[in-house]
Protein backbone atom coordinates (compact mmCIF):
# COMPACT_ATOMS: atom_id res chain seq x y z
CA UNK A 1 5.03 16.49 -0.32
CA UNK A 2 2.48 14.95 -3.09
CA UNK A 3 -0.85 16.22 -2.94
CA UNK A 4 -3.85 14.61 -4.46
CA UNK A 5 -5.35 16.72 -7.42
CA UNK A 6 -8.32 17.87 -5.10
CA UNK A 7 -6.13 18.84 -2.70
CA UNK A 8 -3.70 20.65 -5.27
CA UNK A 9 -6.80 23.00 -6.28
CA UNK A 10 -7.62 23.37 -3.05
CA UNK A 11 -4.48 24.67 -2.22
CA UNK A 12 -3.91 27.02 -5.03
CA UNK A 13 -7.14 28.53 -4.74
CA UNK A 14 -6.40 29.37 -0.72
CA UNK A 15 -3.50 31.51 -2.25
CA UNK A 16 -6.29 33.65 -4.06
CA UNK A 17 -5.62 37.17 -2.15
CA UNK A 18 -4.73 39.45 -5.10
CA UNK A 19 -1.48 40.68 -7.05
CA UNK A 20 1.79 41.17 -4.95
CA UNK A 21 3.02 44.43 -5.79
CA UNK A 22 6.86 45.48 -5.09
CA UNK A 23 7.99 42.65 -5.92
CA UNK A 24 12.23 42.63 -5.02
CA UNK A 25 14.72 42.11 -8.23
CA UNK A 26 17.39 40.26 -6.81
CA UNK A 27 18.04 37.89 -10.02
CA UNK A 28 21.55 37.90 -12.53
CA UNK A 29 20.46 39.89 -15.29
CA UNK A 30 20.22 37.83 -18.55
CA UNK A 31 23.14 37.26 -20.48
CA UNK A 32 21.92 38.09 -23.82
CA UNK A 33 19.76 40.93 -23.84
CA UNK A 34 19.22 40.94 -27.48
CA UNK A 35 15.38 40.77 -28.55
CA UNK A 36 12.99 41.98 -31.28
CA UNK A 37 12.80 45.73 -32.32
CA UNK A 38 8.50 45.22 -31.79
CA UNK A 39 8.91 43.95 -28.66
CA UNK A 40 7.20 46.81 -26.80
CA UNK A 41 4.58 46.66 -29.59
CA UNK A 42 3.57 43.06 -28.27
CA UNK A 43 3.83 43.90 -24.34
CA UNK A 44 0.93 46.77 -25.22
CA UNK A 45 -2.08 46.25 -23.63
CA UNK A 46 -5.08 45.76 -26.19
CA UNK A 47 -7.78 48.76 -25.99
CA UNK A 48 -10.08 46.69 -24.94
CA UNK A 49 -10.12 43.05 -22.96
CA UNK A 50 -13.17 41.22 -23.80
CA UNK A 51 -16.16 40.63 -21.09
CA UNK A 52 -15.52 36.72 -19.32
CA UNK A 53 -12.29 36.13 -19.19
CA UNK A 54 -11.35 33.62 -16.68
CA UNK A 55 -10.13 34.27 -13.30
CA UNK A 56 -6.79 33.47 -12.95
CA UNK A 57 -4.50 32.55 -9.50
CA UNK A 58 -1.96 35.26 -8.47
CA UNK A 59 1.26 33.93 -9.09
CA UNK A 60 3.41 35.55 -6.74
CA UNK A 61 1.37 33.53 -3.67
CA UNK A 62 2.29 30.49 -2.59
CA UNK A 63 0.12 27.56 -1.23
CA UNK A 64 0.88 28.67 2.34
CA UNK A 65 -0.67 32.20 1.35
CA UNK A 66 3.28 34.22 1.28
CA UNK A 67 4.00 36.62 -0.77
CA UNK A 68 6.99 35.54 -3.17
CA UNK A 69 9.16 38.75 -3.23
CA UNK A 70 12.33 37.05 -4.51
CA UNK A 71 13.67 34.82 -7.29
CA UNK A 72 14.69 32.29 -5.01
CA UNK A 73 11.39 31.93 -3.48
CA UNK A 74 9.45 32.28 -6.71
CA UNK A 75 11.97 29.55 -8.64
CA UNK A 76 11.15 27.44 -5.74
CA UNK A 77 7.37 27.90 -5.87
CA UNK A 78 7.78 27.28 -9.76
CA UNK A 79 9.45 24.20 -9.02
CA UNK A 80 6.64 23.07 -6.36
CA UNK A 81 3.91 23.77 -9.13
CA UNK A 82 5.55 22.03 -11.90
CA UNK A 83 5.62 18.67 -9.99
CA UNK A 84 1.51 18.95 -9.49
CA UNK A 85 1.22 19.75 -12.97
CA UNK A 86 3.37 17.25 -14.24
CA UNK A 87 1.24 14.61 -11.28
CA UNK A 88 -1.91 16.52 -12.92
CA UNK A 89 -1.27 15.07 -16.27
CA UNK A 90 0.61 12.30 -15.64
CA UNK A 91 3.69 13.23 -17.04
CA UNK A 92 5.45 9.94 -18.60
CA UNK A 93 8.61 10.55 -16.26
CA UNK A 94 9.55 6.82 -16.20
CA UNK A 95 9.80 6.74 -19.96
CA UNK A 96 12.39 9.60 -19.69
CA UNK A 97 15.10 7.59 -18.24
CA UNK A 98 17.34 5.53 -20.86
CA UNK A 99 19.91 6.11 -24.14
CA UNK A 100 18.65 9.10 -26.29
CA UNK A 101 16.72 7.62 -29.36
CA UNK A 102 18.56 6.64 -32.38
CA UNK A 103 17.05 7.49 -36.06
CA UNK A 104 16.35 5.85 -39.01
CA UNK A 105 16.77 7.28 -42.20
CA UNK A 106 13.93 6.23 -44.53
CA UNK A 107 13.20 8.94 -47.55
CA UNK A 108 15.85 12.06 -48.06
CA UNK A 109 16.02 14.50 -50.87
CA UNK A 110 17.58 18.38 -51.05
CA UNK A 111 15.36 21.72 -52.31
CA UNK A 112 17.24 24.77 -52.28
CA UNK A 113 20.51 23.37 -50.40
CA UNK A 114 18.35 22.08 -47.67
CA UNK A 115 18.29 18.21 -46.73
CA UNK A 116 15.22 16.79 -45.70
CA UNK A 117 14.78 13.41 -44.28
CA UNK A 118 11.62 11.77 -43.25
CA UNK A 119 13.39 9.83 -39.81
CA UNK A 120 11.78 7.02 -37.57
CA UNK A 121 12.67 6.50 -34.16
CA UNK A 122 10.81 5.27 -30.90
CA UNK A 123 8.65 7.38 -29.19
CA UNK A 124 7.76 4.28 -26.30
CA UNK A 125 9.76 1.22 -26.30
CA UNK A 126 8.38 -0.38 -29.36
CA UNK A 127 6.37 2.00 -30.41
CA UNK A 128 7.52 3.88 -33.08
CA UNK A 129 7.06 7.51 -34.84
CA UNK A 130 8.52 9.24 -37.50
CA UNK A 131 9.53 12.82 -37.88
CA UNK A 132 10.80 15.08 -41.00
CA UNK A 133 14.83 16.16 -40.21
CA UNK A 134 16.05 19.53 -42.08
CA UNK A 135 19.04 21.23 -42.25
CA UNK A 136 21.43 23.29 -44.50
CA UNK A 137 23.13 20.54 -46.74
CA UNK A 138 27.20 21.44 -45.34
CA UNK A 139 26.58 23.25 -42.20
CA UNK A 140 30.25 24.58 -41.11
CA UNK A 141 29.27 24.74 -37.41
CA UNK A 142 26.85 24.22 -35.01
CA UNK A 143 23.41 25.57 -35.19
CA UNK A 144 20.54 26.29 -33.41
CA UNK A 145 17.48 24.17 -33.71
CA UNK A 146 13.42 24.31 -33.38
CA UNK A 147 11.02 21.43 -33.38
CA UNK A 148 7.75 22.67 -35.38
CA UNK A 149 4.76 21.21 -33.99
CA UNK A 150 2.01 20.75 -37.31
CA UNK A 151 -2.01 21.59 -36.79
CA UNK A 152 -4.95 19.32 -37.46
CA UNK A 153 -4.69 17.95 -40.59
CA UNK A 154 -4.01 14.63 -42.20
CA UNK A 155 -0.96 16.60 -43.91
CA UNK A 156 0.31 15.65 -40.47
CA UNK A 157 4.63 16.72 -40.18
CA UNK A 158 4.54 17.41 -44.28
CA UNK A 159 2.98 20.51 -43.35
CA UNK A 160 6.11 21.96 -41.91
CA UNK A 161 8.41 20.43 -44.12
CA UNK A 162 6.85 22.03 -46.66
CA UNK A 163 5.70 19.30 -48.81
CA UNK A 164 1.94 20.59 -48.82
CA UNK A 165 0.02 23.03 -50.72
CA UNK A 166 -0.27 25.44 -46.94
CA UNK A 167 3.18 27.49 -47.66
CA UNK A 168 2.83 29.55 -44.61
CA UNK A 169 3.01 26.71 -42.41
CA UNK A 170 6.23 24.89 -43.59
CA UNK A 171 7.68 27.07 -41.01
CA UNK A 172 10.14 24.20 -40.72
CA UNK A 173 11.56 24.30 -44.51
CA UNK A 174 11.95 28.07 -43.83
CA UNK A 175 13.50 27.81 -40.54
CA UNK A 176 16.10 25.60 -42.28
CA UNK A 177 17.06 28.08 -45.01
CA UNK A 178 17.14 30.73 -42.22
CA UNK A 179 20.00 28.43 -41.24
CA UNK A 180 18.58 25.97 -38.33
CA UNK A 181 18.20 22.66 -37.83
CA UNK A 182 14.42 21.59 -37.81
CA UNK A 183 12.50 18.76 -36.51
CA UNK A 184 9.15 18.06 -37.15
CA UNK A 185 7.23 15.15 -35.51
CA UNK A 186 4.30 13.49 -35.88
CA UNK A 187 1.21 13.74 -33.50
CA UNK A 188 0.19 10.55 -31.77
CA UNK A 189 -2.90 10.89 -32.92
CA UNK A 190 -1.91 9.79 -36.83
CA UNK A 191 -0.23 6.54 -35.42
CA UNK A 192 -2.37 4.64 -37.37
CA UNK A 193 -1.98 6.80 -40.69
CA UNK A 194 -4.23 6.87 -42.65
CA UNK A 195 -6.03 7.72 -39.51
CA UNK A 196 -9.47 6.16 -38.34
CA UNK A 197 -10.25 7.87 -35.08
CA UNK A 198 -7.98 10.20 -32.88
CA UNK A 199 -10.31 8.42 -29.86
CA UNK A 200 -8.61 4.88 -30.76
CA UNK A 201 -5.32 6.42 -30.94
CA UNK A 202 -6.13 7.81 -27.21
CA UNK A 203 -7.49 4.18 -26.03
CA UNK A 204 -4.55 2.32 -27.29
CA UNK A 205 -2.20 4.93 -25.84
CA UNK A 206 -4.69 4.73 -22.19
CA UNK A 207 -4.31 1.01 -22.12
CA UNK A 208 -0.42 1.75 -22.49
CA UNK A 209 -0.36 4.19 -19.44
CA UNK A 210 -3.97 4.71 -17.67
CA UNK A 211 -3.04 7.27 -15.30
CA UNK A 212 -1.92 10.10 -18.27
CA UNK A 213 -3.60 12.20 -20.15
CA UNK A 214 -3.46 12.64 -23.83
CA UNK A 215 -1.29 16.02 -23.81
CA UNK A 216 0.93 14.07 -21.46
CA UNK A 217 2.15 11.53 -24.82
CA UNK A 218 2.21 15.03 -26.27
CA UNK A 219 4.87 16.55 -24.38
CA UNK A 220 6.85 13.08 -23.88
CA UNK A 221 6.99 12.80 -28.07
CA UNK A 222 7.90 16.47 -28.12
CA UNK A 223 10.64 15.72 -25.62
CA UNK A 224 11.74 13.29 -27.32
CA UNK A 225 12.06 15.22 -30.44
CA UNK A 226 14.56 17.27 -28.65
CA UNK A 227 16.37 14.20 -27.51
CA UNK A 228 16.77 13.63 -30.91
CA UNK A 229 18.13 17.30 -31.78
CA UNK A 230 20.77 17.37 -29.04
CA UNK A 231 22.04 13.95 -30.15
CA UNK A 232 23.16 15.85 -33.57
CA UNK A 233 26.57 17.05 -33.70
CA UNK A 234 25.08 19.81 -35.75
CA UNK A 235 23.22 21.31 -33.16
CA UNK A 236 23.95 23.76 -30.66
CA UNK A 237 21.89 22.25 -27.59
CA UNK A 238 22.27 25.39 -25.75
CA UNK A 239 20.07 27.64 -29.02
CA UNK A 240 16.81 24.91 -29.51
CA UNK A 241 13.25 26.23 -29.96
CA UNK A 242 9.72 25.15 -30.19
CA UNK A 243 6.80 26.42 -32.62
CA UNK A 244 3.52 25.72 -33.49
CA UNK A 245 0.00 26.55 -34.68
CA UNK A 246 -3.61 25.70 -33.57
CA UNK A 247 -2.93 21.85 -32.21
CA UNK A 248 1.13 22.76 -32.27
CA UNK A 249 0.64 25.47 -30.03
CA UNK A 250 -0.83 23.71 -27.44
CA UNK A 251 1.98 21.40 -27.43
CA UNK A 252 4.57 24.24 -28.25
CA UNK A 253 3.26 25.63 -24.67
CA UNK A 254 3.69 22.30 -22.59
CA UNK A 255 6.93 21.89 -24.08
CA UNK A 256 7.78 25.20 -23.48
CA UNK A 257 6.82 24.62 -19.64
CA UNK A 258 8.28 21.43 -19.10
CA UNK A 259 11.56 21.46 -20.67
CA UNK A 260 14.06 23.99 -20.24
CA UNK A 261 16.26 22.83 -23.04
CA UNK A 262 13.58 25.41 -24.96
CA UNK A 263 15.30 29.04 -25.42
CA UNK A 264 12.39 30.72 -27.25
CA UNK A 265 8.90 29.29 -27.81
CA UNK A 266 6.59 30.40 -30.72
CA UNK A 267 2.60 29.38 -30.05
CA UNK A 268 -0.31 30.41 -32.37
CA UNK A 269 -3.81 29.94 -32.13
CA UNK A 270 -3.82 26.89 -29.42
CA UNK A 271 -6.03 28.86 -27.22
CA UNK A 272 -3.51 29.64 -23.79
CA UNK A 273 -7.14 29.54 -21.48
CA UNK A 274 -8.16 26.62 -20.47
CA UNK A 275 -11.49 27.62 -21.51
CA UNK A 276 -10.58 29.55 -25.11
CA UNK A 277 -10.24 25.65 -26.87
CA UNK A 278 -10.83 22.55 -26.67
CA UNK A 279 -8.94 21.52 -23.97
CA UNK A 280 -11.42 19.26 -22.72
CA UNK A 281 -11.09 16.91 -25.75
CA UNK A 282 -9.75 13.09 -24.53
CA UNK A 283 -6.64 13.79 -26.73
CA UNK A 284 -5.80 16.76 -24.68
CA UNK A 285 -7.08 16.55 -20.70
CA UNK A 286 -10.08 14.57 -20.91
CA UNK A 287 -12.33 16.44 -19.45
CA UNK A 288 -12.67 19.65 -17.55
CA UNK A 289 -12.03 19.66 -13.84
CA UNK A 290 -8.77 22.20 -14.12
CA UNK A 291 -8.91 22.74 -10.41
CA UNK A 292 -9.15 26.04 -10.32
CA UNK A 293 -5.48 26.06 -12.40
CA UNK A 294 -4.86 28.16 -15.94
CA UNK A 295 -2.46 27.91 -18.51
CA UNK A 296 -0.91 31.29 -16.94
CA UNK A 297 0.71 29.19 -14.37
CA UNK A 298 2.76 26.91 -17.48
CA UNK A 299 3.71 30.14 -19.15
CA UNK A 300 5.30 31.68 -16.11
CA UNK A 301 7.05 28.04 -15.57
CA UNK A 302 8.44 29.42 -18.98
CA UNK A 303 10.38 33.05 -17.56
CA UNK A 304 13.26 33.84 -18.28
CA UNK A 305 13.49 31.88 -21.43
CA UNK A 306 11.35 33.75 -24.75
CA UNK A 307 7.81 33.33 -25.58
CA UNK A 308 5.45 34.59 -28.07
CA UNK A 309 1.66 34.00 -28.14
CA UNK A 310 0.03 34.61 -31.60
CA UNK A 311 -3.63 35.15 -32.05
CA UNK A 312 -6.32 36.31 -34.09
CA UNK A 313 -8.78 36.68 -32.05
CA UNK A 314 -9.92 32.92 -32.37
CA UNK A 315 -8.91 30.76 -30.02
CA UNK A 316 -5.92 33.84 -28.89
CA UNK A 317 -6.00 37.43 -28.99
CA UNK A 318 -7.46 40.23 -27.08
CA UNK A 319 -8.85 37.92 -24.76
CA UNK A 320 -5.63 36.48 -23.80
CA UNK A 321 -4.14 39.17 -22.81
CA UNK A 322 -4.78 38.81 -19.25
CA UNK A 323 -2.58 35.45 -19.20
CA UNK A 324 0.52 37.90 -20.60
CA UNK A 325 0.39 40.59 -17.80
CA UNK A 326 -0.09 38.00 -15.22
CA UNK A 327 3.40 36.25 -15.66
CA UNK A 328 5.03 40.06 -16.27
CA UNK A 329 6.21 40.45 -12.46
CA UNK A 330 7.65 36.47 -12.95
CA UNK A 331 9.37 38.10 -15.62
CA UNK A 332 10.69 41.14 -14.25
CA UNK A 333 12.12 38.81 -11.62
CA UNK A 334 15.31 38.00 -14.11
CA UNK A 335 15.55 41.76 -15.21
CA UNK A 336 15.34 43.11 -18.84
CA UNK A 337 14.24 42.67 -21.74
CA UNK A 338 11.11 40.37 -20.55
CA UNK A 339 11.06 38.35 -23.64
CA UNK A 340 6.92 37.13 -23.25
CA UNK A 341 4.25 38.88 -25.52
CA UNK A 342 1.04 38.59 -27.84
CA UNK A 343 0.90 39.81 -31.04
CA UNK A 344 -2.93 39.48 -32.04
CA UNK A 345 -3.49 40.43 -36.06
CA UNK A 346 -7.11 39.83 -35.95
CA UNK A 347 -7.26 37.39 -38.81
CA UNK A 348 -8.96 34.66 -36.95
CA UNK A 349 -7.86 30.91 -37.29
CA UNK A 350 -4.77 31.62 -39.94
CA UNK A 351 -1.49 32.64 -40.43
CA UNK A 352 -1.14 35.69 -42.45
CA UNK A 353 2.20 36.20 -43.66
CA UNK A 354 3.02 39.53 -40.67
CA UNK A 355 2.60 36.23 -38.28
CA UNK A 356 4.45 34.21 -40.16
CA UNK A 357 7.53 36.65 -40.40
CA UNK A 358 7.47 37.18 -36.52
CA UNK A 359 7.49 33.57 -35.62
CA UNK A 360 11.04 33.63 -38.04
CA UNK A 361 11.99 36.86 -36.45
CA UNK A 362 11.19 35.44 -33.06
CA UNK A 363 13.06 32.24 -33.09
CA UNK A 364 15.78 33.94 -35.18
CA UNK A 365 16.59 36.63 -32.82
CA UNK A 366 16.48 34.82 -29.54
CA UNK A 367 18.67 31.77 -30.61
CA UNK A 368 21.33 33.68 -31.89
């Protein structure tokens, strides 16, 4: 059944009727139970959860008001929700179908035994993108992988390769001495580098498909980024990741939601409430009729697989909180550890270098 986005708000808010408590276990435990020693540290409850935080759905309810007391039902529910999101932003399905993208190889050079490439491939049938590739030079087997999302910045996907002055963000140059393989692609919004307006990059892209939304090209180039990765015979396409800060955390969370080739998901500072950024942007949704839906509903999409929200009590942090212990019963569905936390340093807008060794310890631990 497709339901029109009025009706798909209208249905999700009928299943308002509070938390379902007692929720049955009945899922295989998870195969690899390894996670991070401060695990418990990030599943703690702040002291204090600001005033105005937005009401959020119960999960475990579906449209026709039933509590969801097994996996079964809930992974079926999950399923049912992902299709109205994915109708909701007007997910670019019909570009998924096809051969996996071949790469160009257009600049190359090693630091500290890593090879990095600056790559071009096709995002959209003739329209192209490019993307920084790095790996250990003579990898002896294969290895997991991460696509590192970059912020707002003209730096664009140099920031993470670590060819810019911001050293704690070339989380993809570190990544690959840590031993992974790293992509890191270029937002559509610098198509037309050096860029003159991210709103002509969105009306060029709306002409192209006028039913999506901007973070709807955002999770179809991130997609594709992994169709790159799995096409590597030095990648493990069982251990791939996703990371990203401010602008890379919102699309490290769709991602996250919408692909399950994504084992563990790092997102900082993209604001997980619909109403904590600027979601509302044309590059993003557009404008702000959410329907009564919250970002809590993409992060439980996420359980079993790892996820860590990082704040600073900008756009995330204490006040996000709420969107963690919502999807904790999704979690507990699939048993222990349940691998979905916030670490909040209170820095603000940044990435002080504690964050930046938990998004290596987080991707490290749960793609091993």
């Amino acid at each position: 059944m497709t339901l029109s986005r009025r009706e798909f708000g209208k249905a999700s808010l009928a299943a308002i009727g509070g938390a379902v408590a007692g929720t049955q276990v009945d899922a295989e435990p998870l195969p690899n139970a390894r996670t991070v020693p401060w695990l418990k540290e990030v599943q703690t409850p702040p002291a204090v959860v600001p005033e105005g935080t937005p009401s959020l759905v119960p999960l475990l309810v579906d449209p026709g008001r039933n509590p969801i007391r097994t996996v079964q039902h809930w992974e079926q529910h999950r399923d049912y929700q992902r299709r109205q999101w994915m109708e909701l932003i007007g997910a670019l399905e019909e570009l998924r179908v096809g051969p996996p993208p071949t790469f160009e190889i257009r600049e190359s050079d090693l630091i500290d035994g890593i090879m990095r490439r600056r790559i071009t491939y096709e995002s959209e049938r003739g329209v192209d993108t490019d993307a920084y590739l790095l790996m250990p030079r003579k990898p002896n087997q294969r290895l997991p992988a991460v696509v590192v999302f970059h912020s707002t910045t003209d730096e664009t996907n140099r920031q993470g390769a670590g060819l810019t002055e911001r050293k704690e963000a070339a989380w993809g140059l570190e990544l690959a001495r840590r031993g992974m393989v790293v992509i890191c692609p270029r937002c559509f919004l610098w198509d037309d580098f050096p860029r003159t307006s991210f709103k002509r990059q969105v009306e060029q892209f709306k002409r192209r498909h006028p039913a999506s939304r901007g973070i709807a090209k955002m999770l179809h180039d991130g997609q594709k980024a992994v169709d790159v990765l799995v096409t590597m015979n030095e990648v493990d396409p069982k251990r791939i990741g996703c990371a990203g800060h401010s602008l890379g955390g919102k699309e490290a969370l769709y991602l996250a939601a919408f692909d399950d080739r994504i084992k563990a998901t790092v997102s900082s500072e993209g604001g997980i409430g619909l109403q904590y950024s600027n979601w509302e942007a044309p590059w993003y949704w557009g404008d702000d009729e959410y329907l009564g839906r919250n970002h809590h509903e993409l992060l439980a999409m996420v359980a079993p697989r790892a996820f860590l929200l990082i704040g600073g009590d900008s756009a995330d942090g204490a006040r996000s909180w709420p969107f963690i212990e919502s999807v904790m019963p999704v979690y507990s569905f699939y048993g222990e550890p349940r691998r979905v936390g916030l670490f909040n340093h209170r820095e603000g807008h940044t990435i002080p270098p504690l964050a930046e060794r938990r998004v290596y310890e987080w991707l490290e631990t749960h793609l091993s």
